[in-house]
PDB file of N, CA and C in Angstrom:
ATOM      1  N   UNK A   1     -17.283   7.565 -10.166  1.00  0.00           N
ATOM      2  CA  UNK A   1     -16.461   6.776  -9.265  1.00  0.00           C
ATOM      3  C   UNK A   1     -16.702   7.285  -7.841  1.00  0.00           C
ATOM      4  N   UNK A   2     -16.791   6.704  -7.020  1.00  0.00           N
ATOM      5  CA  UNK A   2     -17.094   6.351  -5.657  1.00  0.00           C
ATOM      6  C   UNK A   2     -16.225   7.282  -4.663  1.00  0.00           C
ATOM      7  N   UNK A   3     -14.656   6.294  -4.866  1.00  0.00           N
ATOM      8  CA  UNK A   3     -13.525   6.860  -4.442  1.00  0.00           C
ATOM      9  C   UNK A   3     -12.585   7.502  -5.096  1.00  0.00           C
ATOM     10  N   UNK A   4     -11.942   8.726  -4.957  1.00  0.00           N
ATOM     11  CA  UNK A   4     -11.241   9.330  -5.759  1.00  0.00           C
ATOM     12  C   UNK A   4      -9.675   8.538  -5.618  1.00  0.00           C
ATOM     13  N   UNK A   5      -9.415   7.572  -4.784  1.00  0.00           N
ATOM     14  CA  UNK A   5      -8.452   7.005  -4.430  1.00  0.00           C
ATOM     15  C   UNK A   5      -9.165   5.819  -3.318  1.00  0.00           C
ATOM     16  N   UNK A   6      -7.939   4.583  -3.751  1.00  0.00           N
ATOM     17  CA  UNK A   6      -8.949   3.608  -3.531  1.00  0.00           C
ATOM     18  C   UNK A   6      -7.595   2.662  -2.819  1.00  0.00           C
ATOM     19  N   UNK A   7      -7.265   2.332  -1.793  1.00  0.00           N
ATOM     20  CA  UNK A   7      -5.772   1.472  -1.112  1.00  0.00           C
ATOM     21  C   UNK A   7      -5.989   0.284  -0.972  1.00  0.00           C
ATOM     22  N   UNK A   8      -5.310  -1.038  -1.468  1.00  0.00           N
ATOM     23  CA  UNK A   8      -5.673  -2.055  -0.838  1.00  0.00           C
ATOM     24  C   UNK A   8      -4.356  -2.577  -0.130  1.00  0.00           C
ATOM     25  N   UNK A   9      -4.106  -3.437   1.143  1.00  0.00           N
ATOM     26  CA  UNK A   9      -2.902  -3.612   1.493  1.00  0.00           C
ATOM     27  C   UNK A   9      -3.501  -5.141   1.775  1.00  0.00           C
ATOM     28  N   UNK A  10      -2.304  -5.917   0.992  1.00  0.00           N
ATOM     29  CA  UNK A  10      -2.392  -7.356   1.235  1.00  0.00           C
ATOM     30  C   UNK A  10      -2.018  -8.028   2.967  1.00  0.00           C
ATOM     31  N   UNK A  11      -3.031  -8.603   3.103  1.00  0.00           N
ATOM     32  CA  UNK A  11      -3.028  -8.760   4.401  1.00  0.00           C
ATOM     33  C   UNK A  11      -2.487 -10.777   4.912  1.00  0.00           C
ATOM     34  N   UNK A  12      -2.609 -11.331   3.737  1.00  0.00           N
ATOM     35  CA  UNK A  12      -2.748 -12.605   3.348  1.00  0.00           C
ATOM     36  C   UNK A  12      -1.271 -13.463   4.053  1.00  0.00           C
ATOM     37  N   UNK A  13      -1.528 -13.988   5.036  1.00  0.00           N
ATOM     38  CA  UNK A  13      -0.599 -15.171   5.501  1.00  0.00           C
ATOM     39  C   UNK A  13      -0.555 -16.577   5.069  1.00  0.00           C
ATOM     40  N   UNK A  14       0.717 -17.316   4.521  1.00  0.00           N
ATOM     41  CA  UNK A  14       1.048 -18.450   4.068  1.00  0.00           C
ATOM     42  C   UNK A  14       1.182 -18.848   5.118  1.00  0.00           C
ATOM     43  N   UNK A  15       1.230 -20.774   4.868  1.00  0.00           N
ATOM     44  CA  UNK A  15       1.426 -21.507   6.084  1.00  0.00           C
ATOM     45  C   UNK A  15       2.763 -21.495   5.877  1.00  0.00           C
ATOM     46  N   UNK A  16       3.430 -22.682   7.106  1.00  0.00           N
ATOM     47  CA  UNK A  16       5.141 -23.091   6.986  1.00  0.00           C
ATOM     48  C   UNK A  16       5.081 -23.723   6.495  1.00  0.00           C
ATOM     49  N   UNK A  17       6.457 -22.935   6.014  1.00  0.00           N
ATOM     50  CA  UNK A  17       7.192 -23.412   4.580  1.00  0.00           C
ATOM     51  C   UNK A  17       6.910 -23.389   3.289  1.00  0.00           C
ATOM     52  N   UNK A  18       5.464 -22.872   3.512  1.00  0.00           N
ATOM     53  CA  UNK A  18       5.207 -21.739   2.191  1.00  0.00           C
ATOM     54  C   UNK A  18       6.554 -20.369   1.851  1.00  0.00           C
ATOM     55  N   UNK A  19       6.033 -19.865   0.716  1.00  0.00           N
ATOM     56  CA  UNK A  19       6.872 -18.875   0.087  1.00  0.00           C
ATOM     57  C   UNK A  19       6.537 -17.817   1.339  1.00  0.00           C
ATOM     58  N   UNK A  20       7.158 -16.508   1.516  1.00  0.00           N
ATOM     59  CA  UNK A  20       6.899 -15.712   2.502  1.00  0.00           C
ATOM     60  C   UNK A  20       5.784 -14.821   1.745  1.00  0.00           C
ATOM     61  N   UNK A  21       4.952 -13.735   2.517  1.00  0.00           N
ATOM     62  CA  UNK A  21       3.838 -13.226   2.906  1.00  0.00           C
ATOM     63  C   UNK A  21       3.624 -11.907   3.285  1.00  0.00           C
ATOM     64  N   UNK A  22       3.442 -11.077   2.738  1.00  0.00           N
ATOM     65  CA  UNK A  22       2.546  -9.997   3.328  1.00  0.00           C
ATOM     66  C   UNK A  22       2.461 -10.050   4.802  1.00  0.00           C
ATOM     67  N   UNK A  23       1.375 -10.665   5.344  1.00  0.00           N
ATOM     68  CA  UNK A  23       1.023 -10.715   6.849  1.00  0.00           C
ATOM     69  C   UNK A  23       1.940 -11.032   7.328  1.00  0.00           C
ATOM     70  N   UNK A  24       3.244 -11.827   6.984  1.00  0.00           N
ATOM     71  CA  UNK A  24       4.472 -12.018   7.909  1.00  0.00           C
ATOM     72  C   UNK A  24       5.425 -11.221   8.111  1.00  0.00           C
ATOM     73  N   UNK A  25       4.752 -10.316   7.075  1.00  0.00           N
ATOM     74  CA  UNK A  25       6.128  -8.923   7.038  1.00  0.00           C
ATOM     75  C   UNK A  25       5.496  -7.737   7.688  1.00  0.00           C
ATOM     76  N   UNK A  26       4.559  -7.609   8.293  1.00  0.00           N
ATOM     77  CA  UNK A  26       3.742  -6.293   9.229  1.00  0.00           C
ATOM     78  C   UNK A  26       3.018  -5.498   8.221  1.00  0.00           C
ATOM     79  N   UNK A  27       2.251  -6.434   7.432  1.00  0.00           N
ATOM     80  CA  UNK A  27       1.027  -5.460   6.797  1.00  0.00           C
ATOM     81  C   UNK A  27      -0.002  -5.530   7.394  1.00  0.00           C
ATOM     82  N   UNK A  28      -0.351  -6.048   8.693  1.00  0.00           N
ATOM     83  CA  UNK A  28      -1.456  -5.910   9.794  1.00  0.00           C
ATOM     84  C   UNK A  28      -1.346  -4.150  10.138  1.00  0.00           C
ATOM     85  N   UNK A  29      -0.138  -4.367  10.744  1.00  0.00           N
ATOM     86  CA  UNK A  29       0.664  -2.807  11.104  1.00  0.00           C
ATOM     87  C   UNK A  29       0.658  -1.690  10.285  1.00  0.00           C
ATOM     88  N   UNK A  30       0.969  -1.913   8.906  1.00  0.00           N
ATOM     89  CA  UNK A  30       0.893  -0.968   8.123  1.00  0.00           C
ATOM     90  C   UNK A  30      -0.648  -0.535   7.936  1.00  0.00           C
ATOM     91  N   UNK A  31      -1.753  -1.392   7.296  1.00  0.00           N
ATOM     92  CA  UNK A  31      -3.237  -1.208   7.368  1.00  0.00           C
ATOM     93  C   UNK A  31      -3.379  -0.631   8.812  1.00  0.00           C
ATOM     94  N   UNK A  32      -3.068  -0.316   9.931  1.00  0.00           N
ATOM     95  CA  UNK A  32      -3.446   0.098  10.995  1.00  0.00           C
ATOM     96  C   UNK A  32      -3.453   1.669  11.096  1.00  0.00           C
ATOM     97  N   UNK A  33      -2.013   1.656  10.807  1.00  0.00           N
ATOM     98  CA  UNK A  33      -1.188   3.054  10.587  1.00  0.00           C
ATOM     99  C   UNK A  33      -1.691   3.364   9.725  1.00  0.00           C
ATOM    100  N   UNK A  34      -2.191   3.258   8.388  1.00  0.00           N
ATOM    101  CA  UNK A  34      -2.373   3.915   6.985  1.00  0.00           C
ATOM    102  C   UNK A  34      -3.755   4.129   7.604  1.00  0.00           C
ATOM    103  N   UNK A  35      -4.931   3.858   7.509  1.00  0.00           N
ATOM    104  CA  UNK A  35      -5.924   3.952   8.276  1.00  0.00           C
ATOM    105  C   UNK A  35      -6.269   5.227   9.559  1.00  0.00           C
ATOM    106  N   UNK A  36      -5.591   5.314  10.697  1.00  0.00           N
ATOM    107  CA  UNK A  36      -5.375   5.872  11.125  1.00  0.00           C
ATOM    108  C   UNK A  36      -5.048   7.193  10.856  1.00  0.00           C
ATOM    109  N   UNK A  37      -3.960   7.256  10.492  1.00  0.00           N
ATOM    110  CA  UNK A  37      -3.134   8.693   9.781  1.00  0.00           C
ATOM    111  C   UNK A  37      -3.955   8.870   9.212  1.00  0.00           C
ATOM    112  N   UNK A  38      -4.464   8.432   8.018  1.00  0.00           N
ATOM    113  CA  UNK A  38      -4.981   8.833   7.122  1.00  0.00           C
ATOM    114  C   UNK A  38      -6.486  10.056   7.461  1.00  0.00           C
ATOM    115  N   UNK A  39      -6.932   9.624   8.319  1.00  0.00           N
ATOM    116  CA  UNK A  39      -8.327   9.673   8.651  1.00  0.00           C
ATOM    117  C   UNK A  39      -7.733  11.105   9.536  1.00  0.00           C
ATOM    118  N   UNK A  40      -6.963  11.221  10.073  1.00  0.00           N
ATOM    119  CA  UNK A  40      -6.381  12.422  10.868  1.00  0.00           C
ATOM    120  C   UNK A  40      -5.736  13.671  10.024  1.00  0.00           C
ATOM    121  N   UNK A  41      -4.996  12.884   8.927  1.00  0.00           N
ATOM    122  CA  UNK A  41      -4.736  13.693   8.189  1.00  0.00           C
ATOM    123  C   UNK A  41      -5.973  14.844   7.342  1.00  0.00           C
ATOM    124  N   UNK A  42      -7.262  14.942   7.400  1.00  0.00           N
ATOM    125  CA  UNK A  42      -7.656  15.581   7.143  1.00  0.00           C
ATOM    126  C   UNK A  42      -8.067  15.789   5.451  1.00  0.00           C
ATOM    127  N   UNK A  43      -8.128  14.300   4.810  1.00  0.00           N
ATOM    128  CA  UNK A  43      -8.453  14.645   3.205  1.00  0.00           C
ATOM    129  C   UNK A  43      -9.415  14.941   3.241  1.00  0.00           C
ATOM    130  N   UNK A  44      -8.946  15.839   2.203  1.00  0.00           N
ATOM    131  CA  UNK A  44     -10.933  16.638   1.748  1.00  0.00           C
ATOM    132  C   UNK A  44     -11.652  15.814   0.129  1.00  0.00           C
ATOM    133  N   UNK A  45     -11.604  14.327   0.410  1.00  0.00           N
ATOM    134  CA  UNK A  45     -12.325  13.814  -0.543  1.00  0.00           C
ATOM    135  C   UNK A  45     -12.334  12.473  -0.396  1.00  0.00           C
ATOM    136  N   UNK A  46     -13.076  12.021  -0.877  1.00  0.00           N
ATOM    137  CA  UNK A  46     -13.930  10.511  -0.836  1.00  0.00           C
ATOM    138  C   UNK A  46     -12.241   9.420  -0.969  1.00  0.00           C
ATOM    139  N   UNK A  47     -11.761   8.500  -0.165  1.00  0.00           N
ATOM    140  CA  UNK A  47     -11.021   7.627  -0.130  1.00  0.00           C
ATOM    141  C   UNK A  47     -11.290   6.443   0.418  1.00  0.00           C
ATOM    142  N   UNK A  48     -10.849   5.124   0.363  1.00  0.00           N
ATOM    143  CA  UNK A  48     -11.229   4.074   1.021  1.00  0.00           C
ATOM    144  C   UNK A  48      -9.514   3.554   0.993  1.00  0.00           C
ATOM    145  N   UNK A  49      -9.510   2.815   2.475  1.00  0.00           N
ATOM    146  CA  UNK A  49      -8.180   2.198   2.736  1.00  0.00           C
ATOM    147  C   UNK A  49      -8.945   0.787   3.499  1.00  0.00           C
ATOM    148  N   UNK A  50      -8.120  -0.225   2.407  1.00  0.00           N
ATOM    149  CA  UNK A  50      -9.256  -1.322   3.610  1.00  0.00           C
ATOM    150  C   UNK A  50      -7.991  -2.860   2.889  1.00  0.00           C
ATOM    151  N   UNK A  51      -7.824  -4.090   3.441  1.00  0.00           N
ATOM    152  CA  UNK A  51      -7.551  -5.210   3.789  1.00  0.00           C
ATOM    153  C   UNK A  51      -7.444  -5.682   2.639  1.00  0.00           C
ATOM    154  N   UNK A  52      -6.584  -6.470   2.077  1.00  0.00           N
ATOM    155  CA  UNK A  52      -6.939  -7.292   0.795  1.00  0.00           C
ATOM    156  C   UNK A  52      -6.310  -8.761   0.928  1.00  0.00           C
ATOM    157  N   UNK A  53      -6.649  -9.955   0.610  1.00  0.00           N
ATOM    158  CA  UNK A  53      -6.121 -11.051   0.181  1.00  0.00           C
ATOM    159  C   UNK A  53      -5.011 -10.954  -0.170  1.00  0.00           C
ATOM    160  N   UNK A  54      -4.336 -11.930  -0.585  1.00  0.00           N
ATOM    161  CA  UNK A  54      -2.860 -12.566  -1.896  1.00  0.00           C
ATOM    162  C   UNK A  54      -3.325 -11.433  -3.244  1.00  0.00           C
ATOM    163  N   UNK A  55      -2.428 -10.426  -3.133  1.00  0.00           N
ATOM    164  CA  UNK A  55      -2.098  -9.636  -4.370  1.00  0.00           C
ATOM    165  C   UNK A  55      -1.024 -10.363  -4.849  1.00  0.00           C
ATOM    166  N   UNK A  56      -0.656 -11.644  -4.707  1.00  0.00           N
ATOM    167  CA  UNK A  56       0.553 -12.372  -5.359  1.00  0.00           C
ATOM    168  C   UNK A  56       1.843 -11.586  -6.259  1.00  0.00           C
ATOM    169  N   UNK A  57       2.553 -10.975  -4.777  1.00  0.00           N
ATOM    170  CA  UNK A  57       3.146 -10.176  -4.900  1.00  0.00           C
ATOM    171  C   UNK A  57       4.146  -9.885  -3.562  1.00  0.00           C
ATOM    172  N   UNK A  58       3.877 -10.831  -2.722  1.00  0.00           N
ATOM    173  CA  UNK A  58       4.403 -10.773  -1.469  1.00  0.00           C
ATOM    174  C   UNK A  58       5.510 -11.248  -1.191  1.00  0.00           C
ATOM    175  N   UNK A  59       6.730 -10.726  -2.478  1.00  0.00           N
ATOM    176  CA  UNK A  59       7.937 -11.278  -2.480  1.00  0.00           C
ATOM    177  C   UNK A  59       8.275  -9.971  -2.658  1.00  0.00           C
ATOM    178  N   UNK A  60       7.409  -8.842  -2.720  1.00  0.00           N
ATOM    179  CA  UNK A  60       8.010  -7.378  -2.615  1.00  0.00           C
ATOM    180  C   UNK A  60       7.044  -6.612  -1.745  1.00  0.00           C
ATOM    181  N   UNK A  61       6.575  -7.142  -0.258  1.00  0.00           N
ATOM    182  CA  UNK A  61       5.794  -6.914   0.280  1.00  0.00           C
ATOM    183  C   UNK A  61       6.967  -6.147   1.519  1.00  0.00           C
ATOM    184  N   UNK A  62       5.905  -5.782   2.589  1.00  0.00           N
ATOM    185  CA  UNK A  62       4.410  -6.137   2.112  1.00  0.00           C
ATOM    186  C   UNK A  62       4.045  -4.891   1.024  1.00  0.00           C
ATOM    187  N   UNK A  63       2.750  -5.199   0.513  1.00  0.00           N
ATOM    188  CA  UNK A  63       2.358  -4.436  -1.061  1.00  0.00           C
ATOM    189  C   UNK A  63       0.964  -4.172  -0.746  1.00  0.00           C
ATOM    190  N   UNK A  64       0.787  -2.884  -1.188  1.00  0.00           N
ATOM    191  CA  UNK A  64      -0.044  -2.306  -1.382  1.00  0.00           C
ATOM    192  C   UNK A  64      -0.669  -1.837  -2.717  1.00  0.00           C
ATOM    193  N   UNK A  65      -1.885  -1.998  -3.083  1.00  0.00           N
ATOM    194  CA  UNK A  65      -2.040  -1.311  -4.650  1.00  0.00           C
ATOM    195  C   UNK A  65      -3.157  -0.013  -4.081  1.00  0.00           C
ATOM    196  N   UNK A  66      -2.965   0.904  -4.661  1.00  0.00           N
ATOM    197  CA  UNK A  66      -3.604   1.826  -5.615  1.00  0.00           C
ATOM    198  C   UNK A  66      -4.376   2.383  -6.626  1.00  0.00           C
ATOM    199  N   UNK A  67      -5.528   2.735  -6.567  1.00  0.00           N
ATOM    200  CA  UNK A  67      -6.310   2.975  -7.794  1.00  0.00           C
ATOM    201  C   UNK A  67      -7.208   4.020  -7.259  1.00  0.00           C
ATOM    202  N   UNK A  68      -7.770   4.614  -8.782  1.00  0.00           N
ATOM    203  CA  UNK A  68      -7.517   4.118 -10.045  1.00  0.00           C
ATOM    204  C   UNK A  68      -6.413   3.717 -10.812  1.00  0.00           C
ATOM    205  N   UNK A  69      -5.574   4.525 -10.366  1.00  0.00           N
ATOM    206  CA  UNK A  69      -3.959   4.622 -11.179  1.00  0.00           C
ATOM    207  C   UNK A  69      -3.690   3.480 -11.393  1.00  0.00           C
ATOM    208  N   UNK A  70      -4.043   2.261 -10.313  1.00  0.00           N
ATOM    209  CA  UNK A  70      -2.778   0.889 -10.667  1.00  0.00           C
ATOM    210  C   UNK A  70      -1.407   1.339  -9.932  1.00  0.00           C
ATOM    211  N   UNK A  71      -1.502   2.045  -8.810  1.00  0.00           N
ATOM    212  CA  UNK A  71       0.163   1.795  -8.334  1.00  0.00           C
ATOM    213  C   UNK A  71       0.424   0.962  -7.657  1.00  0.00           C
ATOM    214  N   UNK A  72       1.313   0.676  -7.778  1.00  0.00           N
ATOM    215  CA  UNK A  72       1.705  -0.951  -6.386  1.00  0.00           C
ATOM    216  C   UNK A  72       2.787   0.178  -5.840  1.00  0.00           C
ATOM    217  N   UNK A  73       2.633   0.047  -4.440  1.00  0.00           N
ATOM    218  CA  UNK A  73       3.435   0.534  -3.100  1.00  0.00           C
ATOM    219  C   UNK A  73       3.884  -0.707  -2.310  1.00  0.00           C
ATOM    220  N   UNK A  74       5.287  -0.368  -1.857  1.00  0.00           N
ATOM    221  CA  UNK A  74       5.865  -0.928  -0.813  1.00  0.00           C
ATOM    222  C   UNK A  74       5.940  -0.261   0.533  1.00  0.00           C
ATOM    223  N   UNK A  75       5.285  -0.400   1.628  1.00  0.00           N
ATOM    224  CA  UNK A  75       5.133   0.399   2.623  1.00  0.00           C
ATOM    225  C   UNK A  75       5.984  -0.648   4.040  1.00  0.00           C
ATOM    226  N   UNK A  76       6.862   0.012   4.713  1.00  0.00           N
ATOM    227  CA  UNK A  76       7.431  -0.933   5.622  1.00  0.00           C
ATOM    228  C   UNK A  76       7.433  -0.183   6.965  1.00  0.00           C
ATOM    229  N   UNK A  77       7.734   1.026   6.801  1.00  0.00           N
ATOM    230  CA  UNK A  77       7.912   1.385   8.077  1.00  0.00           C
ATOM    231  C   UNK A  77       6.582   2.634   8.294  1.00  0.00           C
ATOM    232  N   UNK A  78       6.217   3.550   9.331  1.00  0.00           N
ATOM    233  CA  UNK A  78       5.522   4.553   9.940  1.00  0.00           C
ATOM    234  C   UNK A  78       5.861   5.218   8.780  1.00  0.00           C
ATOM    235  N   UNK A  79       7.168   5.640   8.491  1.00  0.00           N
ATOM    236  CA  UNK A  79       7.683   6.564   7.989  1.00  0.00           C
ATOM    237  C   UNK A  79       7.015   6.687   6.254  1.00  0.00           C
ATOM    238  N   UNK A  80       7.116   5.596   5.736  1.00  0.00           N
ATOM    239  CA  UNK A  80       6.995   5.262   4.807  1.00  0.00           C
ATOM    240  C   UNK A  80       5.193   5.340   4.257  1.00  0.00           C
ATOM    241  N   UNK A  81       4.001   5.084   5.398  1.00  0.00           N
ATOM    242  CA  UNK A  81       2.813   5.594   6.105  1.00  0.00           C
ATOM    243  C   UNK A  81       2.939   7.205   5.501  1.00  0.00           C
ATOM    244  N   UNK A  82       3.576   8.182   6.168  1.00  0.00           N
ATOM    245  CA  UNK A  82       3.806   8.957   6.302  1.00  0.00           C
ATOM    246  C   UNK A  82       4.303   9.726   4.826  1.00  0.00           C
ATOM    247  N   UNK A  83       4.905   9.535   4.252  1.00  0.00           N
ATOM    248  CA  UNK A  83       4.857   9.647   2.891  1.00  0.00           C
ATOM    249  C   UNK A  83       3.735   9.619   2.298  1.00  0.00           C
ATOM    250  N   UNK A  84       3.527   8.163   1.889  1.00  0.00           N
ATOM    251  CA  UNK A  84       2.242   8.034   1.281  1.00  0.00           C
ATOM    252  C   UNK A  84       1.223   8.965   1.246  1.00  0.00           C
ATOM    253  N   UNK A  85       0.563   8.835   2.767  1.00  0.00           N
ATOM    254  CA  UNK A  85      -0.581   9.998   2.989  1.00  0.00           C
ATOM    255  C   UNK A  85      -0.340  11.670   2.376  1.00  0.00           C
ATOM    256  N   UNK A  86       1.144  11.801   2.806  1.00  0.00           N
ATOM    257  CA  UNK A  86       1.404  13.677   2.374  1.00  0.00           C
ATOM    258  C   UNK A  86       1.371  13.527   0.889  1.00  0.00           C
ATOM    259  N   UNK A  87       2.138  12.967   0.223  1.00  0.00           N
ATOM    260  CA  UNK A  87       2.619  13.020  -1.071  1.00  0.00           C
ATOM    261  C   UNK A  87       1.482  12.199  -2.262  1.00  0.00           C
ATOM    262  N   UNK A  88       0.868  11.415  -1.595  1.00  0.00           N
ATOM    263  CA  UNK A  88      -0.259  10.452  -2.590  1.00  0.00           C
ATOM    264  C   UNK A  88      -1.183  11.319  -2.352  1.00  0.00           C
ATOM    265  N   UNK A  89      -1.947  10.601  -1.139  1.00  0.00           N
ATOM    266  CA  UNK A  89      -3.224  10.841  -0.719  1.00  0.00           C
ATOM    267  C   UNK A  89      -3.552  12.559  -0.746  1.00  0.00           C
ATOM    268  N   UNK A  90      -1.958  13.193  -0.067  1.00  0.00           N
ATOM    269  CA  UNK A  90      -2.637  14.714  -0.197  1.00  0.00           C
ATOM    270  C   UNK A  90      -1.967  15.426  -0.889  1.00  0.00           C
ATOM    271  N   UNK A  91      -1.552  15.510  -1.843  1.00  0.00           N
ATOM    272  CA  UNK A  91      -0.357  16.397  -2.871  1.00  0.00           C
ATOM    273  C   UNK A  91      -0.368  15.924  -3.850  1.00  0.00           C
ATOM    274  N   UNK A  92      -0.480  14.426  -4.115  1.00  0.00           N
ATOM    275  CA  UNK A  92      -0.241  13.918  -5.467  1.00  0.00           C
ATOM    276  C   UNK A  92       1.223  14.104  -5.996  1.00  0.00           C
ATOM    277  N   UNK A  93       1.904  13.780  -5.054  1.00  0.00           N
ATOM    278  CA  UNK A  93       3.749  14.743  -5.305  1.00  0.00           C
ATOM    279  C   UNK A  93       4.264  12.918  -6.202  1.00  0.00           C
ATOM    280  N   UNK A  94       4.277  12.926  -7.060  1.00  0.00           N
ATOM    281  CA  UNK A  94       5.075  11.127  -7.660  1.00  0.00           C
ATOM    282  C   UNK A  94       6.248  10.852  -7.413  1.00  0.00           C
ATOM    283  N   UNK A  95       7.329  12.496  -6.849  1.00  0.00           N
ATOM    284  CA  UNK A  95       8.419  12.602  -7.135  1.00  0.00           C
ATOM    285  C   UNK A  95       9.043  12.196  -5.734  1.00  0.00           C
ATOM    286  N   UNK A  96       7.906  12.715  -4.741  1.00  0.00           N
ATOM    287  CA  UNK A  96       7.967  12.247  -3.619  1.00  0.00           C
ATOM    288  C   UNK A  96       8.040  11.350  -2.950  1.00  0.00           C
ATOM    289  N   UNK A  97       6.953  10.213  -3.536  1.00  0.00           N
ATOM    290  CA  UNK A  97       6.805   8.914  -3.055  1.00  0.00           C
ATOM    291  C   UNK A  97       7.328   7.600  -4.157  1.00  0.00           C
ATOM    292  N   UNK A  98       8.306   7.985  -4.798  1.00  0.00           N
ATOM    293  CA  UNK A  98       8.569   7.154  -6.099  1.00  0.00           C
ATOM    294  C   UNK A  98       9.372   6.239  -5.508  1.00  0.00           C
ATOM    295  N   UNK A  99       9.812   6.657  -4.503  1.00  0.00           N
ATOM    296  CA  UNK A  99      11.039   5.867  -3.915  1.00  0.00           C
ATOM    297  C   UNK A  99       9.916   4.185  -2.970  1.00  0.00           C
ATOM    298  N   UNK A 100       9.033   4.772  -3.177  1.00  0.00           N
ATOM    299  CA  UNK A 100       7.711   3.711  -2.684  1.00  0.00           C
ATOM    300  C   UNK A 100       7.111   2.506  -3.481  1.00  0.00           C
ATOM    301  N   UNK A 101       7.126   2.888  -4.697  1.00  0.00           N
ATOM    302  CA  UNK A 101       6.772   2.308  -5.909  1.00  0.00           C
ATOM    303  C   UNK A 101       7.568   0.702  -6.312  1.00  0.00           C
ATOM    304  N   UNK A 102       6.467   0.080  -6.517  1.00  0.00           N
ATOM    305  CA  UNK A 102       7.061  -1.109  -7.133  1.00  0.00           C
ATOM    306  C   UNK A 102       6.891  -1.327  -8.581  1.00  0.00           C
ATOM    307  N   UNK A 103       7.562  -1.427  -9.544  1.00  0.00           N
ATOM    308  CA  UNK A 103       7.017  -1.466 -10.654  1.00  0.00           C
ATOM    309  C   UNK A 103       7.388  -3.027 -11.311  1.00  0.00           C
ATOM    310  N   UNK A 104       6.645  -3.108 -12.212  1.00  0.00           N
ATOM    311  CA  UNK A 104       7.137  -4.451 -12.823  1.00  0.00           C
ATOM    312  C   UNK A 104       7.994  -5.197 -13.620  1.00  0.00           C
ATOM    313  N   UNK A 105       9.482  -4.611 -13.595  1.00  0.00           N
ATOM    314  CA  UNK A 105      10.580  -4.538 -14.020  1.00  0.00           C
ATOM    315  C   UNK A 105      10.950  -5.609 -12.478  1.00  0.00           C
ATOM    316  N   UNK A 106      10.798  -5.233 -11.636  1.00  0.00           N
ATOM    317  CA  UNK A 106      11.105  -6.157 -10.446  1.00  0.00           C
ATOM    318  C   UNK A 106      10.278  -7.325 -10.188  1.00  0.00           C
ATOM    319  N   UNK A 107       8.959  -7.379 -10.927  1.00  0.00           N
ATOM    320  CA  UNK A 107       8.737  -8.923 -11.100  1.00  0.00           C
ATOM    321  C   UNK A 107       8.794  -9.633 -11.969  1.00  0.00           C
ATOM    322  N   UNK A 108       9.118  -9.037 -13.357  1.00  0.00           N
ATOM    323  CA  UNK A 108       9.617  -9.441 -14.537  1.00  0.00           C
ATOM    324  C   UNK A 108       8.368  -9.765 -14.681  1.00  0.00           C
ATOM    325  N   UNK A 109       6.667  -9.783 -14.838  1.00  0.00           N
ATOM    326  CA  UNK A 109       5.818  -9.503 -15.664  1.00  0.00           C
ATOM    327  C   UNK A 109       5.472  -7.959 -15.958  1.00  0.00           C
ATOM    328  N   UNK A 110       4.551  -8.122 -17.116  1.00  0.00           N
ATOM    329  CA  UNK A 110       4.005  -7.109 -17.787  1.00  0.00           C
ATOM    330  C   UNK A 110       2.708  -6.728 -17.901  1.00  0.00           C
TER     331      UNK A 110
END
C-alpha cells in the first residue's frame, strides 16, 4: 500500500433546492486546513489528503472518509482539523477523536 493513511473530504455542491451538501457546509475550508496542518505537522509516513465527490452522506457533513480503516469523520471546525491530525494522523489515539466519528447507526445503513 502506497499510503499508510489515505483522507478523502467530500467537496460536492447540490444545486437549489436540492438536499444540502458538503460544499455548502465549509468542506472547501476544512480540505484547506486539513492539508495544510497536516503537512506542518510533521508525519513521518506516506499520507494523502485530497478532494472527493458526493460520498452521499452530506446530511452528516461535511464528511470525510478514511482508509484503510473505513472511518467516516465529521470535521466542522479548525479545532476539530486539529484533532484529527494529533490523534489520527499522529497517535492513532480512537479515544481521542471518537467524538469525530460518524458511524452508521446515524444513517441507518449497514
Amino acid at each position: 500500500m502506497y499510503y499508510e493513511k489515505h483522507i478523502f473530504v467530500c467537496e460536492n455542491e447540490r444545486g437549489e433546492g436540492e438536499r444540502v451538501s458538503c460544499g455548502k457546509q465549509g468542506s472547501k475550508e476544512i480540505l484547506k486546513l486539513l492539508k495544510s496542518k497536516a503537512v506542518k505537522a510533521g508525519i513521518n509516513f506516506p499520507f494523502r489528503i485530497q478532494r472527493a465527490g458526493c460520498l452521499e452522506r452530506c446530511e452528516l457533513g461535511p464528511i470525510q472518509v478514511a482508509y484503510p480503516e473505513g472511518k467516516w469523520f465529521r470535521l466542522r471546525t479548525e479545532q476539530d482539523v486539529d484533532v484529527l491530525i494529533a490523534s489520527y494522523l499522529k497517535a492513532d489515539d480512537p479515544t481521542a477523536y471518537k467524538h469525530l466519528l460518524v458511524g452508521d447507526e446515524e444513517t441507518g445503513k449497514e
